[in-house]
Each structure stands twice: as C-alpha cells, then as structure tokens.
Protein backbone atom coordinates (compact mmCIF):
# COMPACT_ATOMS: atom_id res chain seq x y z
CA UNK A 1 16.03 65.59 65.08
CA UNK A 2 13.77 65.78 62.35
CA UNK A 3 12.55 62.60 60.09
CA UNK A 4 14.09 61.91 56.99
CA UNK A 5 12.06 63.99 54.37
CA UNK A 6 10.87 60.08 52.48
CA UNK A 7 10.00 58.50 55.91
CA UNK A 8 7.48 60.87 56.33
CA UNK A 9 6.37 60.67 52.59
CA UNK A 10 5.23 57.03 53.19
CA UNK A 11 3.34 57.56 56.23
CA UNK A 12 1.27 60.63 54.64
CA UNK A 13 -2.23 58.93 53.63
CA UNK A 14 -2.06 58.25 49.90
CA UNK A 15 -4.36 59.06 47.18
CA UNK A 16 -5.97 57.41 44.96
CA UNK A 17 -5.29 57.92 41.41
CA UNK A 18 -5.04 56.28 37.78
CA UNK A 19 -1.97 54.09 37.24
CA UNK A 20 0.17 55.18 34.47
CA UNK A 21 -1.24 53.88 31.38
CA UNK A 22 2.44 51.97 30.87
CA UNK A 23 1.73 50.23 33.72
CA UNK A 24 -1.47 48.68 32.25
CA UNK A 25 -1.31 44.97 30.77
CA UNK A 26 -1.15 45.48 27.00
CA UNK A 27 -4.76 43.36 26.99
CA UNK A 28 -6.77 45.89 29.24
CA UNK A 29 -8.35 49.14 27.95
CA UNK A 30 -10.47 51.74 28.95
CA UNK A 31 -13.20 53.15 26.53
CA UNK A 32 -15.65 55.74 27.56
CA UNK A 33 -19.29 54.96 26.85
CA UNK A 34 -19.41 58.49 24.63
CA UNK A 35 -16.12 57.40 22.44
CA UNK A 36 -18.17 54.03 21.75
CA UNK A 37 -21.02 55.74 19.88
CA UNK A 38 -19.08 57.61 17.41
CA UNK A 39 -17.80 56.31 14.20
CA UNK A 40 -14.42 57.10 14.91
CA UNK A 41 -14.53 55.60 18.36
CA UNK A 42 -15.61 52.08 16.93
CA UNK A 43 -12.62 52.08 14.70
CA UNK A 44 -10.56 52.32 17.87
CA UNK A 45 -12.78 49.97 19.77
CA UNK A 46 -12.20 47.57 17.32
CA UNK A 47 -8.40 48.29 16.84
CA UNK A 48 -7.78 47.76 20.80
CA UNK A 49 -9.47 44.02 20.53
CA UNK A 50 -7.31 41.43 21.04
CA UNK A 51 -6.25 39.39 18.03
CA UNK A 52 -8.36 36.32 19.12
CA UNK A 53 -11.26 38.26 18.91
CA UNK A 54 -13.41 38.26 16.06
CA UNK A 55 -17.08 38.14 15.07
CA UNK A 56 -17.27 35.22 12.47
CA UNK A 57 -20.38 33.77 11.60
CA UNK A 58 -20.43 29.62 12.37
CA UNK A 59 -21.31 29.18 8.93
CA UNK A 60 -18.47 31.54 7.03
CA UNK A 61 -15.73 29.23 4.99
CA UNK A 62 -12.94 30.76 7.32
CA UNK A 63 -14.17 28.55 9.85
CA UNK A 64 -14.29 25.30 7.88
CA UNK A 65 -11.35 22.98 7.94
CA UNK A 66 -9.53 21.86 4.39
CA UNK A 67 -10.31 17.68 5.01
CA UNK A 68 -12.80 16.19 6.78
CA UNK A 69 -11.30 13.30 9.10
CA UNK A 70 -13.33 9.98 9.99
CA UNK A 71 -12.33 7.31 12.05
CA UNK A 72 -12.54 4.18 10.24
CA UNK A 73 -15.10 1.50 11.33
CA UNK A 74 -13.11 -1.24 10.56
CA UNK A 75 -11.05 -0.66 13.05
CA UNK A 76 -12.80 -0.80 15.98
CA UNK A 77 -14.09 -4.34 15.94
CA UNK A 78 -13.66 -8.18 14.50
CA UNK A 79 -14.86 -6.48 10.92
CA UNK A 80 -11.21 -5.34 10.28
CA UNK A 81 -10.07 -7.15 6.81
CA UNK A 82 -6.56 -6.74 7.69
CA UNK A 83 -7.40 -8.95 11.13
CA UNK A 84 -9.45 -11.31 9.98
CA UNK A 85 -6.96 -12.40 7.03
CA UNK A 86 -4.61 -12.57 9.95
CA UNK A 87 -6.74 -15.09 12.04
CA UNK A 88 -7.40 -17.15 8.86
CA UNK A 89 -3.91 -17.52 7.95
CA UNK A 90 -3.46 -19.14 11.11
CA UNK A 91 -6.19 -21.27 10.80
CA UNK A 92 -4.78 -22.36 7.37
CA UNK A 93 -1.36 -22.75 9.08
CA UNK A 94 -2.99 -24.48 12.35
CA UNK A 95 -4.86 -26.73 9.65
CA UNK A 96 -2.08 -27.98 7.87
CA UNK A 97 -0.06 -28.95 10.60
CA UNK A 98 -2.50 -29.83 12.87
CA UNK A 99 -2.37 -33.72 10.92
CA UNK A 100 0.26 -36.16 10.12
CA UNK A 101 -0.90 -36.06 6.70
CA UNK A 102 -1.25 -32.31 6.41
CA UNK A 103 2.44 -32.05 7.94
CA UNK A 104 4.07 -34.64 5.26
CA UNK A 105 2.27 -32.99 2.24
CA UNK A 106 3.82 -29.51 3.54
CA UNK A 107 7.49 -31.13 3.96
CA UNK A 108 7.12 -32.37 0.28
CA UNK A 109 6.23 -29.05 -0.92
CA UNK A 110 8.61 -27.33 0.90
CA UNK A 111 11.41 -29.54 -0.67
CA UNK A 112 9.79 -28.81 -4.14
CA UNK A 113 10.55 -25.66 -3.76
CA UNK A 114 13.21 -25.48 -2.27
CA UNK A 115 14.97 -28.13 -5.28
CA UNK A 116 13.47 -25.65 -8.22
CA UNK A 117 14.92 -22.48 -6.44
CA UNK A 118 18.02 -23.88 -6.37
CA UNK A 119 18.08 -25.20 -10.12
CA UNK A 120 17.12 -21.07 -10.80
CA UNK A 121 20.36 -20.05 -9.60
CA UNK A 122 22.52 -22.51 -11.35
CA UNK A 123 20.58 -21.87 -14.73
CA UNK A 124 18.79 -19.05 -14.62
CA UNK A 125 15.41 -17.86 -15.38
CA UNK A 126 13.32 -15.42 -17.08
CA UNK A 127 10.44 -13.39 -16.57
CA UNK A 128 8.03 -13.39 -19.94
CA UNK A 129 7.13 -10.32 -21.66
CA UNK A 130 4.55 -9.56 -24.05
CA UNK A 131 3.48 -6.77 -26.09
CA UNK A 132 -0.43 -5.98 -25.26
CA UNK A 133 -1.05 -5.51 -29.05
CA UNK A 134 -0.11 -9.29 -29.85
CA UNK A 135 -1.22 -10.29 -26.46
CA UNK A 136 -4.00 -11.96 -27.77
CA UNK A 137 -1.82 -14.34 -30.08
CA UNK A 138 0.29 -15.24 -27.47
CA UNK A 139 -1.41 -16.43 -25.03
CA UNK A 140 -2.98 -18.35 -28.18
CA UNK A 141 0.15 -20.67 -27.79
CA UNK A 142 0.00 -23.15 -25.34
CA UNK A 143 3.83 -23.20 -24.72
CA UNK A 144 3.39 -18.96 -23.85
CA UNK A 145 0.88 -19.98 -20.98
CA UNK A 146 2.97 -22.73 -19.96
CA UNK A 147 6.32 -20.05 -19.74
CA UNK A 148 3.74 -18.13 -18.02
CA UNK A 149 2.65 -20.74 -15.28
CA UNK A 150 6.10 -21.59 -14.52
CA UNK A 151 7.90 -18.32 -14.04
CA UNK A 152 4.97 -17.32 -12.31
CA UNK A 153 4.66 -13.73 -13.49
CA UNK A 154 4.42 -11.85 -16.80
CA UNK A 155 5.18 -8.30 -18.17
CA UNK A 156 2.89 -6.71 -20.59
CA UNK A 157 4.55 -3.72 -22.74
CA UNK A 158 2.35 -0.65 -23.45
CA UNK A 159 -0.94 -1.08 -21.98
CA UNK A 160 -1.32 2.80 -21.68
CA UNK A 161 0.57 5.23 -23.44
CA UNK A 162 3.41 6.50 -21.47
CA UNK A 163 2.42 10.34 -21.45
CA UNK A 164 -1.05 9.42 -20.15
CA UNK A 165 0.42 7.14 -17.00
CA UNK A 166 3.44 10.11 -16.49
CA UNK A 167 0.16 12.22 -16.32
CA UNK A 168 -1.65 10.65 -13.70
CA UNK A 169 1.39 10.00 -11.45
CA UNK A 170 2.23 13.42 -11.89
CA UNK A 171 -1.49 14.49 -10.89
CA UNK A 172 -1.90 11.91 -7.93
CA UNK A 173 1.50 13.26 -6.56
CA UNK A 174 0.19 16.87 -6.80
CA UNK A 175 -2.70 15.75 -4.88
CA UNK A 176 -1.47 13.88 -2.28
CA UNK A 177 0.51 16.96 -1.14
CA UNK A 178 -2.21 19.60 -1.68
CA UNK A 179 -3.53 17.04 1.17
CA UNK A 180 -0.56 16.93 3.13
CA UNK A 181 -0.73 21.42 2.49
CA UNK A 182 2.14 21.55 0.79
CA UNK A 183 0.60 22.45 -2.49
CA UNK A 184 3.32 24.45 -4.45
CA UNK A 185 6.26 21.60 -2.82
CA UNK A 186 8.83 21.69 -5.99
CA UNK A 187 10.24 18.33 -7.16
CA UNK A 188 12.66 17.19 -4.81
CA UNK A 189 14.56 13.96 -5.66
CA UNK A 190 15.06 12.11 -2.49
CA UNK A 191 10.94 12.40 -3.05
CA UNK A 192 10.27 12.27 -6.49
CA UNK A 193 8.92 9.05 -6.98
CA UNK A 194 7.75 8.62 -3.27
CA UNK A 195 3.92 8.49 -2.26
CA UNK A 196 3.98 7.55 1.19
CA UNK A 197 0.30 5.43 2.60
CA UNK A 198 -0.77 7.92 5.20
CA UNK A 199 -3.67 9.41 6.26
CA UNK A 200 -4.36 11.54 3.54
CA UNK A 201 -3.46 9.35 1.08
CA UNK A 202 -6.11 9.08 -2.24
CA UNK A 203 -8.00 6.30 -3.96
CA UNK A 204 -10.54 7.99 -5.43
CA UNK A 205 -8.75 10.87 -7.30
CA UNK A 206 -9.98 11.31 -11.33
CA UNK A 207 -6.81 10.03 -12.15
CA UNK A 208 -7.00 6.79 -10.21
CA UNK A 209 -10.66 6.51 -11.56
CA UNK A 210 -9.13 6.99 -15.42
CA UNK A 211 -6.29 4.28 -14.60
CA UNK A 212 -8.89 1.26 -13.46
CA UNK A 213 -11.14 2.34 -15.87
CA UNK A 214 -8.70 2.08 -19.09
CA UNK A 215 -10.20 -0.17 -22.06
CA UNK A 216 -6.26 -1.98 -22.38
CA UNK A 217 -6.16 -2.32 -18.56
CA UNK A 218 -9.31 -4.00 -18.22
CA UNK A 219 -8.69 -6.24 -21.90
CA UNK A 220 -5.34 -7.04 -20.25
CA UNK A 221 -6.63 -8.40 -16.78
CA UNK A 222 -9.50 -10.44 -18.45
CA UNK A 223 -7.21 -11.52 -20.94
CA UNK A 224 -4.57 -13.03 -18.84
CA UNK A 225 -7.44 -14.68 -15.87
CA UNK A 226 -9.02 -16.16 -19.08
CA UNK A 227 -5.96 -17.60 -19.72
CA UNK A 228 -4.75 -18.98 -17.03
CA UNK A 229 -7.94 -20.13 -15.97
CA UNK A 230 -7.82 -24.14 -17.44
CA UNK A 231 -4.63 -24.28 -15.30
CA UNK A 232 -5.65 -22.70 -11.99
CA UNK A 233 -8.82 -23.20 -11.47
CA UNK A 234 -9.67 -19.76 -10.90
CA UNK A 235 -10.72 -17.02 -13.37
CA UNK A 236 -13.40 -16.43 -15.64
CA UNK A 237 -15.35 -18.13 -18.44
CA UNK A 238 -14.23 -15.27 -21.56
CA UNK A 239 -17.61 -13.97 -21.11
CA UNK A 240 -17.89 -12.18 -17.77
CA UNK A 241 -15.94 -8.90 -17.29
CA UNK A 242 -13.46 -9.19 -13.78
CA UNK A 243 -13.60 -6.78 -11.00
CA UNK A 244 -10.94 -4.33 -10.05
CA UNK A 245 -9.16 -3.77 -6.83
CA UNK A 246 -8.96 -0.17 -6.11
CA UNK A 247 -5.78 0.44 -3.85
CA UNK A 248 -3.58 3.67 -3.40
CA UNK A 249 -0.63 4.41 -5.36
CA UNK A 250 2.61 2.87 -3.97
CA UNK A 251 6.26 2.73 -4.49
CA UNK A 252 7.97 -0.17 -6.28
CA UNK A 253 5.65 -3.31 -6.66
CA UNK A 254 6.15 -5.17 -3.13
CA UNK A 255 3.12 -6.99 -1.07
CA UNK A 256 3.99 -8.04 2.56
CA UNK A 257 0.59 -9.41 3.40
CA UNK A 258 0.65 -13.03 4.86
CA UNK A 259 -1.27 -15.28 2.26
CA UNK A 260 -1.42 -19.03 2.40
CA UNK A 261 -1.79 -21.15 -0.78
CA UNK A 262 -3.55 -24.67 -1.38
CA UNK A 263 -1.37 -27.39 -1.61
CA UNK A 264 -3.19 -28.96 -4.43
CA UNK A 265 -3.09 -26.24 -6.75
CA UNK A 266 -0.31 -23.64 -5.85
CA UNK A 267 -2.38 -20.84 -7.67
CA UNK A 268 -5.05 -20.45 -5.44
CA UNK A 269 -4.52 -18.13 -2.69
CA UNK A 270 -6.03 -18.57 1.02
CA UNK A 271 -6.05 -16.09 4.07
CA UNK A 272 -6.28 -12.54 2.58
CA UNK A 273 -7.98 -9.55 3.18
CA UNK A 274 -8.82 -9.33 -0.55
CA UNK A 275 -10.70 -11.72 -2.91
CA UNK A 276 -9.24 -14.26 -4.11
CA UNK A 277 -6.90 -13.64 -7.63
CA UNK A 278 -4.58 -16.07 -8.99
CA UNK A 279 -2.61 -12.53 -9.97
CA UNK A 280 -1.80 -9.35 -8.87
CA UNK A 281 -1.70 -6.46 -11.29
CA UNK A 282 0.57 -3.74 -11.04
CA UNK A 283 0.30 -0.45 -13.62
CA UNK A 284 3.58 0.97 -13.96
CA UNK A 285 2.88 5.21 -13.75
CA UNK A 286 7.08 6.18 -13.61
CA UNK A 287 9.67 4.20 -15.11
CA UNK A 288 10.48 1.54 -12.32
CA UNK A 289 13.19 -0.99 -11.53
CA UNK A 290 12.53 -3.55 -9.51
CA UNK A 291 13.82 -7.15 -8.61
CA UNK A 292 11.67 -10.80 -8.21
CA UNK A 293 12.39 -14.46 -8.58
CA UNK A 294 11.54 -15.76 -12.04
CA UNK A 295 9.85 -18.76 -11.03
CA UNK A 296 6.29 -20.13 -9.42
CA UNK A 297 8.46 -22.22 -6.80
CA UNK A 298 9.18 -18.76 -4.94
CA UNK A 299 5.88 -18.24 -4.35
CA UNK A 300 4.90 -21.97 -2.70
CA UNK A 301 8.46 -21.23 -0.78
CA UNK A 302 7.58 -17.72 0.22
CA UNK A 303 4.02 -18.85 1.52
CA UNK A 304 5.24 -21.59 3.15
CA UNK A 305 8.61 -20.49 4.52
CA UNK A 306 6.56 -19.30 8.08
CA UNK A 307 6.16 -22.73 9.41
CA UNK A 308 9.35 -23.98 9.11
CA UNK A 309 12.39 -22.67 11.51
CA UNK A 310 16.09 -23.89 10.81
CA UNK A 311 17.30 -25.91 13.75
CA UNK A 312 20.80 -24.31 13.44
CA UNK A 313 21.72 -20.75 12.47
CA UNK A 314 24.12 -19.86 9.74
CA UNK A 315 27.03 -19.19 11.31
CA UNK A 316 26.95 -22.24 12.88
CA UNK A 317 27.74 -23.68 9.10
CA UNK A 318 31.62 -22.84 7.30
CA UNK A 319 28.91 -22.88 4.11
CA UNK A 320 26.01 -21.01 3.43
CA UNK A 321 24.83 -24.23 1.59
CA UNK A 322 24.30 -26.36 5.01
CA UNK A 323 22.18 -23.57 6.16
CA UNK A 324 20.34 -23.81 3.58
CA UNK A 325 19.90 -28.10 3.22
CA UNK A 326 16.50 -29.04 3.98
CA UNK A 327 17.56 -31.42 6.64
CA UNK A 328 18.49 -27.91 8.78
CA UNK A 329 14.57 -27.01 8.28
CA UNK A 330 12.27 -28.21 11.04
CA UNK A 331 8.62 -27.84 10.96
CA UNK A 332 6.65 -26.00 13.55
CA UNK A 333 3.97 -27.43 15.76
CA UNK A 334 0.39 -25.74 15.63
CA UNK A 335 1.28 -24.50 18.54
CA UNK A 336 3.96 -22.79 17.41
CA UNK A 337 2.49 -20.89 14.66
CA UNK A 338 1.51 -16.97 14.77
CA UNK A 339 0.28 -14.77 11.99
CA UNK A 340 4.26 -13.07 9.71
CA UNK A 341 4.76 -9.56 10.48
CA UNK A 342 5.59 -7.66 7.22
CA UNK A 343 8.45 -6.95 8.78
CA UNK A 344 9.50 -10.67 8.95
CA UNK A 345 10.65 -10.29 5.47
CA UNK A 346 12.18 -7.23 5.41
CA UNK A 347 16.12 -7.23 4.04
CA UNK A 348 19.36 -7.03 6.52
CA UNK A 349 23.08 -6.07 5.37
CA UNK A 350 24.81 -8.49 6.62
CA UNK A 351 25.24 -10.70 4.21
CA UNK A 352 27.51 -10.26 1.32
CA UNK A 353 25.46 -9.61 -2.36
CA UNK A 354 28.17 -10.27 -4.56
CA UNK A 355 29.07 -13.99 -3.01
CA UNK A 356 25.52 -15.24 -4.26
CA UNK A 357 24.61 -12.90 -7.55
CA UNK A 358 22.09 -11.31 -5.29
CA UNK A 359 21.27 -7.61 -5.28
CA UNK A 360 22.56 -5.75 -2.47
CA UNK A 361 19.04 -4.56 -1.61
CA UNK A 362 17.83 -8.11 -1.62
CA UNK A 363 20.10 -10.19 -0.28
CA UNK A 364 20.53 -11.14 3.37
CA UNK A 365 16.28 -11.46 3.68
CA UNK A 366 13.97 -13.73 6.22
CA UNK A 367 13.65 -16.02 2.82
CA UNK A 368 16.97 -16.91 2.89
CA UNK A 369 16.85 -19.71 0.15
CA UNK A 370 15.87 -16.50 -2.35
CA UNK A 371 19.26 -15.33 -2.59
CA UNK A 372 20.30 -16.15 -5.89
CA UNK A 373 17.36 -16.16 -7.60
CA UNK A 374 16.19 -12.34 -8.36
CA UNK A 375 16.16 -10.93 -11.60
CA UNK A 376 16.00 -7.26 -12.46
CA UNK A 377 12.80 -6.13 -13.80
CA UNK A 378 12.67 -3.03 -15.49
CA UNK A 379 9.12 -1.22 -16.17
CA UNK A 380 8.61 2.09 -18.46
CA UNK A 381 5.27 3.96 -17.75
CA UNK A 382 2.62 2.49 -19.16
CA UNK A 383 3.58 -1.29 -18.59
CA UNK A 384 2.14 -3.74 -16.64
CA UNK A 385 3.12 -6.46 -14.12
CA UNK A 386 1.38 -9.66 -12.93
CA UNK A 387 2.52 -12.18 -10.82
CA UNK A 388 1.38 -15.05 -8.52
CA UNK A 389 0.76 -13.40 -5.47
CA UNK A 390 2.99 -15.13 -2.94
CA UNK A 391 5.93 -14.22 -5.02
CA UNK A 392 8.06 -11.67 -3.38
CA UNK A 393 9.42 -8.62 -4.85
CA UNK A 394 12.08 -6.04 -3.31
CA UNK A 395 12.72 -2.51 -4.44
CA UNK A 396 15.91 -1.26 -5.79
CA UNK A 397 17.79 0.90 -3.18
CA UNK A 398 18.82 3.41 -5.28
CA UNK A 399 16.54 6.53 -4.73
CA UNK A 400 13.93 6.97 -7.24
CA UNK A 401 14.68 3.89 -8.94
CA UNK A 402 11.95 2.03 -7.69
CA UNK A 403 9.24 4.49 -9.58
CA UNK A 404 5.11 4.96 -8.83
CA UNK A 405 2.94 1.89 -9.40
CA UNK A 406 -0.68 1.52 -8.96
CA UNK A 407 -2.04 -2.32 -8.02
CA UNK A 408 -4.98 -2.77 -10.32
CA UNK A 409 -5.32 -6.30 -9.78
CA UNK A 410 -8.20 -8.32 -11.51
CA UNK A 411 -11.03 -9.59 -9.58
CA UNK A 412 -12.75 -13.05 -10.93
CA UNK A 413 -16.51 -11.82 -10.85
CA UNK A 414 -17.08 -15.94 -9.98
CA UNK A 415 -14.63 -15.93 -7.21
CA UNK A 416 -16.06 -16.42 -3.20
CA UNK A 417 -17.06 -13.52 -1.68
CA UNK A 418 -15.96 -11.00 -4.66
CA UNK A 419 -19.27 -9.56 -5.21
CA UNK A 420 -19.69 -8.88 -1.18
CA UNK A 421 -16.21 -7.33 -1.52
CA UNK A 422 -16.94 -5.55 -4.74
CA UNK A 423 -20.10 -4.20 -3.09
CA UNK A 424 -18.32 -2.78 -0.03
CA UNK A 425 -15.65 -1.32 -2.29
CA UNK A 426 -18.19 0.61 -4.48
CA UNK A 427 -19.87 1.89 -1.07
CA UNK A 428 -16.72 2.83 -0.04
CA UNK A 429 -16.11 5.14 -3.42
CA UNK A 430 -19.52 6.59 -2.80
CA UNK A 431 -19.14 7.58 0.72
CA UNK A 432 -15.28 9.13 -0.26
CA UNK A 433 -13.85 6.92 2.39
CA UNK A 434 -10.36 4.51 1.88
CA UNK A 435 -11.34 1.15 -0.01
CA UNK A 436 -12.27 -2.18 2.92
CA UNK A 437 -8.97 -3.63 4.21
CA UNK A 438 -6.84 0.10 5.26
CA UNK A 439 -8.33 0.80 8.32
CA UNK A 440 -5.13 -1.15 10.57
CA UNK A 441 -2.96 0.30 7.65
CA UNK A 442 -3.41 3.90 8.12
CA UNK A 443 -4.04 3.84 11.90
CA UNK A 444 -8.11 3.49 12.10
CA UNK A 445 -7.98 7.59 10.43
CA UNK A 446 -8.34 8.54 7.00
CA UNK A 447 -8.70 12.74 5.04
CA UNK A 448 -12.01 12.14 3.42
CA UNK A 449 -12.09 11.92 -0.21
CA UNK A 450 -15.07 13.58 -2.28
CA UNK A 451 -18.23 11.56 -2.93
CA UNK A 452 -17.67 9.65 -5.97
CA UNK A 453 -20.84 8.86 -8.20
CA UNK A 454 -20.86 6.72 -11.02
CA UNK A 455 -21.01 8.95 -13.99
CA UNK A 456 -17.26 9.76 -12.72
CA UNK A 457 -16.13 6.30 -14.15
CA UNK A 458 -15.78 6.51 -17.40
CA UNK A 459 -17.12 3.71 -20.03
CA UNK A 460 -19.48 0.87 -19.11
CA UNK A 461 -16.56 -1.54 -18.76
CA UNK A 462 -14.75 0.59 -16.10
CA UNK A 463 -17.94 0.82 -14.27
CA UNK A 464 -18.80 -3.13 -14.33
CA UNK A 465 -15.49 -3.22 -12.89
CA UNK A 466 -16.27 -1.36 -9.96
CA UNK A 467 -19.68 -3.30 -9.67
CA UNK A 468 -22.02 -1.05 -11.32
C-alpha cells in the first residue's frame, strides 16, 4: 500500500528558502548594501524607517518642550508660607486660650459680635461706596472713615477704565489657556469668567504687571491705608508709597485662609502667610456679583468662630435662634484647637435661604450666625473692593455671575516683615516663578513664567511697589 502522497511530502528533507515577504513583521526590512549607495535607494531607506526614527539634532526647537516645570522649594521644607501661617495660627489660638484671662477676653468678644451681627439683620446695613475721583474729599470727613471702620469694607467706583480692565481679563484668560494648549478654545459660558489656580496659572503676565502698576490703583491703596491708619494702627505716614501683593487672577472675591486678629484692636491681622494689611484689595476685571456682611463684627466673628463649638446641634432646637444663643457656644481647650481647613467654611444646602433673607449660595455655612447678614455687592470692571480681611465673602451661584478679580492688596512699607516679603516677591518675578506662599496651593509644581526685569513695570510708582 503506498503512503499518502503528503506523508511523504513532510518527511522529504526541506529546503531552505526566503519566507514570503507577507510573512515578514511590517518593522523588518532587507536592503542590499548596493541599493544603499544610490540616491534613489536612500529615499527608500529612509521611507522603510520606522516612524520613531528620526535624526534630530539635541539642540533643534522640535525637541524643546512649550513650559518649563520647577518644583517649588517651598514645599519641601518648614519654609512653606502656607505652613507656617498654619502653625502660627495655632499658636495665636493656643495663646489665647491657654489663660483664664486670655479665655474671658475671647468670650467677650465673641458675644460682641455675635450681639452686632444680630442687630445687622434686624436693621440692616450697608457697604460704602465712593467714587475714586472725590475719594480724596471723602475720606476728608471724619464721619466717611467712621462708615468705613464700621462696615468694615468699602467700594471704590472707577479706578480703571472699564475697557482697559475687560482688556486684561480678556488677555490673562487667553493666556492661561495658551498654557493649558488650548490656544484657539472659543468662549464657552459655563467657563467664561472662570480662571482656575493650577499649575500653569500666571502672575507675571504684562497684563497683571499693567494692573498693579496703575497710577489710580496705587493712589487708591495709599489713599485708603492713610486713612485708616489713626484708627488701626497700621498703615502708612502719607509719605511712603505701600507695597503690592502680586497674586493670580481668581474668581469672585473669597479668601479661605485662617487669620487670627488682636483682641485689642480688631484691625490688625495675626497668623498669615502674607504681610500684615488692615485691607485686602480686590480689582474688579469682569462685571462681578458677589455677597458679604456689611459690618466689622463679621470679621472678629469669622476669626474667632474656630475656637468655639456649640454644645448642642441645631436640630436639637424647634428654633434656629437657640442654636444660635451664646449660652449653646462652648469654648475649646488648647488642646482642642487645630489649624480651619478652607473647607470648614464652605456652604451646605440644607438649610432653607428664604426663612432667614440669606442667599441660597450662602446660607446653611460653618459661620452659622452669618445667615442674615449678606448683602449683594455688585462690581463693574474697573471697580475696586476693600475689606477687613477676616470678613467673609461667598460667590453667587449663578454661572458667570461671580466675574474675574485680581487681589491687589496694599502692603504698609512700615509693616513687620514686609520688606523681607517684598524682597522675596520681587525675586520671585525675576526668576519667572509663582509669588512666596503657592507652593502647598498648586501642589509644590508650577509652568514657569518668563524672567521679568524691571523696565517691564511701568512708572516709578508701580516699581516702588514691587520693591524696586
């Protein structure tokens, strides 16, 4: 019986030969050293490399990235700002409670406050506003300053012109996302007046620079410190020129650092990563609406409101009004006391707006005895906003409302430590690297910034205020 024809197929002894060229892996090819030396062989040679292949000099601009990225000093050690405000707030909080005397002078304080809040919300309040042309003859008159002092805040109408400040929010938004690479991204309105703090966020851009820098800005800021000096204790003499804080642009006017206040004089701020201002500035660059408590007692309650605790919750109360009695507010031990999240503050929805006149964006917040006592502020581009700065503000919930600002708050060139801050800040610019204080608030990474120089501020006053 003979073999099945293919059994004895695969027993004959094979030879060798090429594999069909289909067979090959797309990535493997065969040139002959004669088809390399012609011209039209090193067309093909370079046709059959792979795509990752290419001869690219290390210095050629294909090769460079768009940012440079630097990790930021402060945050890997005790130099952090952000930290050591932290640590000192509990050290003014430890302080404070840590004596009989201390503990009584916060109880008193605390029931201040918490007696001037409540005669806000029965009859009302109002925030003073003041053109910047005439702001000079108003804060002539005592009883302006004295408005001033005890609602705690201020609006200034038309500092800058409202095309220029559209302009540079227009310009800072354009180049915060040619930074995030998303430089032709059309206006979108859940975005439109959003600016996010990230990584690539700018402080240094011309426009920024041209906002600090502005001859009504800086009149404004020493204006109002000069002013307000006699009564706070802090501020300048009317003949030297403040610093400026340079910050990134931000949404809305809202500051959730922990600060702590002295007891004696309620202006003076204690425990923050910045120098210390009896005001924060804010430059309105969008139309904005925004919402704050017209009064200076919000700001001792706000800054003291960590070390107390309510001994029962409200729904333990048929009132809201029981919750809120000072004999339901028990004072912590020093043991007790840890540094306020930002998030400590932020606003719930479970409490009913309407029932207490409160915004619905407001209402329902970790400073409970606050509800009631917001008004609506409403900034066009080009005004400007101060306030104490333990007073609390909260954005409108509407999107868009709560419009661009940029905090351009005045520095007292007198104050402790502002010319060590000042110095850092400047060194900062130079190098193209965020301002001291943001390296725990954008993660310890920041999108370098071009090297600023000082013949990019423009006018002597705009660079005294950066500490030139």
């Amino acid at each position: 019986m003979r073999a099945p024809r293919r059994l004895l197929a695969t027993l004959s002894p094979t030879t060798p030969s090429a594999p069909p060229s289909s067979l090959l892996p797309p990535y493997t090819h065969s040139l002959t050293a004669s088809a390399t030396s012609t011209s039209s062989s090193t067309s093909s040679s370079t046709r059959l490399r792979p795509p990752y292949a290419h001869s690219v000099s290390p210095l050629s601009p294909a090769l460079r990235a768009p940012m440079r990225y630097a990790l930021l000093r402060e945050n890997a050690g005790a130099n952090d700002p952000t930290s050591a405000a932290d640590s000192a707030w509990v050290t003014w909080a430890e302080g404070l409670l840590g004596s009989e005397t201390g503990r009584r002078e916060v109880r008193d304080k605390w029931v201040e406050a918490i007696v001037g809040l409540e005669k806000i919300k029965s009859v009302g309040g109002q925030v003073p506003q003041i053109s910047f042309h005439s702001l000079a003859s108003h804060l002539d008159v005592e009883s302006t300053v004295q408005a001033i002092l005890a609602s705690g805040s201020v609006i200034v109408r038309d500092v800058v012109l409202d095309a220029e400040a559209s302009k540079w929010a227009a310009e800072v938004v354009r180049a915060t996302n040619e930074r995030e690479g998303n430089p032709d991204r059309k206006p979108d309105p859940t975005r439109a007046s959003r600016v996010e703090l990230t990584s690539v966020a700018v402080f240094w851009h011309p426009s920024l620079l041209a906002a600090r820098a502005h001859p009504s800005v800086l009149s404004s800021n020493k204006q109002l410190l000069s002013a307000l000096a006699e009564h706070t204790g802090v501020g300048v003499d009317g003949t030297a020129d403040p610093f400026v804080l340079a910050e990134a642009v931000q949404e809305g006017f809202e500051s959730d650092e922990p600060r702590g206040i002295d007891l004696a004089n309620s202006w003076v701020s204690v425990a923050s990563s910045h120098p210390n201002t009896p005001l924060l500035a804010h430059l309105a660059l969008t139309p904005s609406l925004s919402y704050l408590p017209p009064t200076s007692h919000s700001a001792i309650y706000a800054a003291l409101r960590p070390l107390f605790r309510p001994v029962r919750s409200r729904l333990s109360f048929y009132h809201p009004s029981a919750y809120l009695d000072p004999t339901n507010w028990v004072l912590l031990s020093p043991e007790e006391v840890v540094s306020p999240a930002p998030s400590a503050f932020a606003s719930h929805s479970d409490v009913d707006a309407s029932a207490n006149n409160t915004p619905a964006d407001v209402a329902g917040s970790d400073l409970p005895h606050l509800d009631g006592t917001f008004s609506r502020i409403e900034l066009e581009a080009g005004d400007m906003l101060y306030r104490h700065p333990s007073i609390p503000t909260r954005a409108s919930s509407r999107v868009g409302e709560s419009g661009l600002s940029l905090p351009i708050s005045p520095i007292p060139a007198e104050g402790h430590g502002a010319a060590a801050y000042v110095r850092s800040q400047r060194e900062a610019f130079e190098a193209g690297s965020p301002p001291p204080g943001y390296a725990s608030r954008l993660g310890g990474v920041a999108a370098m910034e071009a090297a600023g120089a000082q013949e990019a501020i423009g006018g002597n006053g705009g660079k005294r205020a950066m500490g030139y």
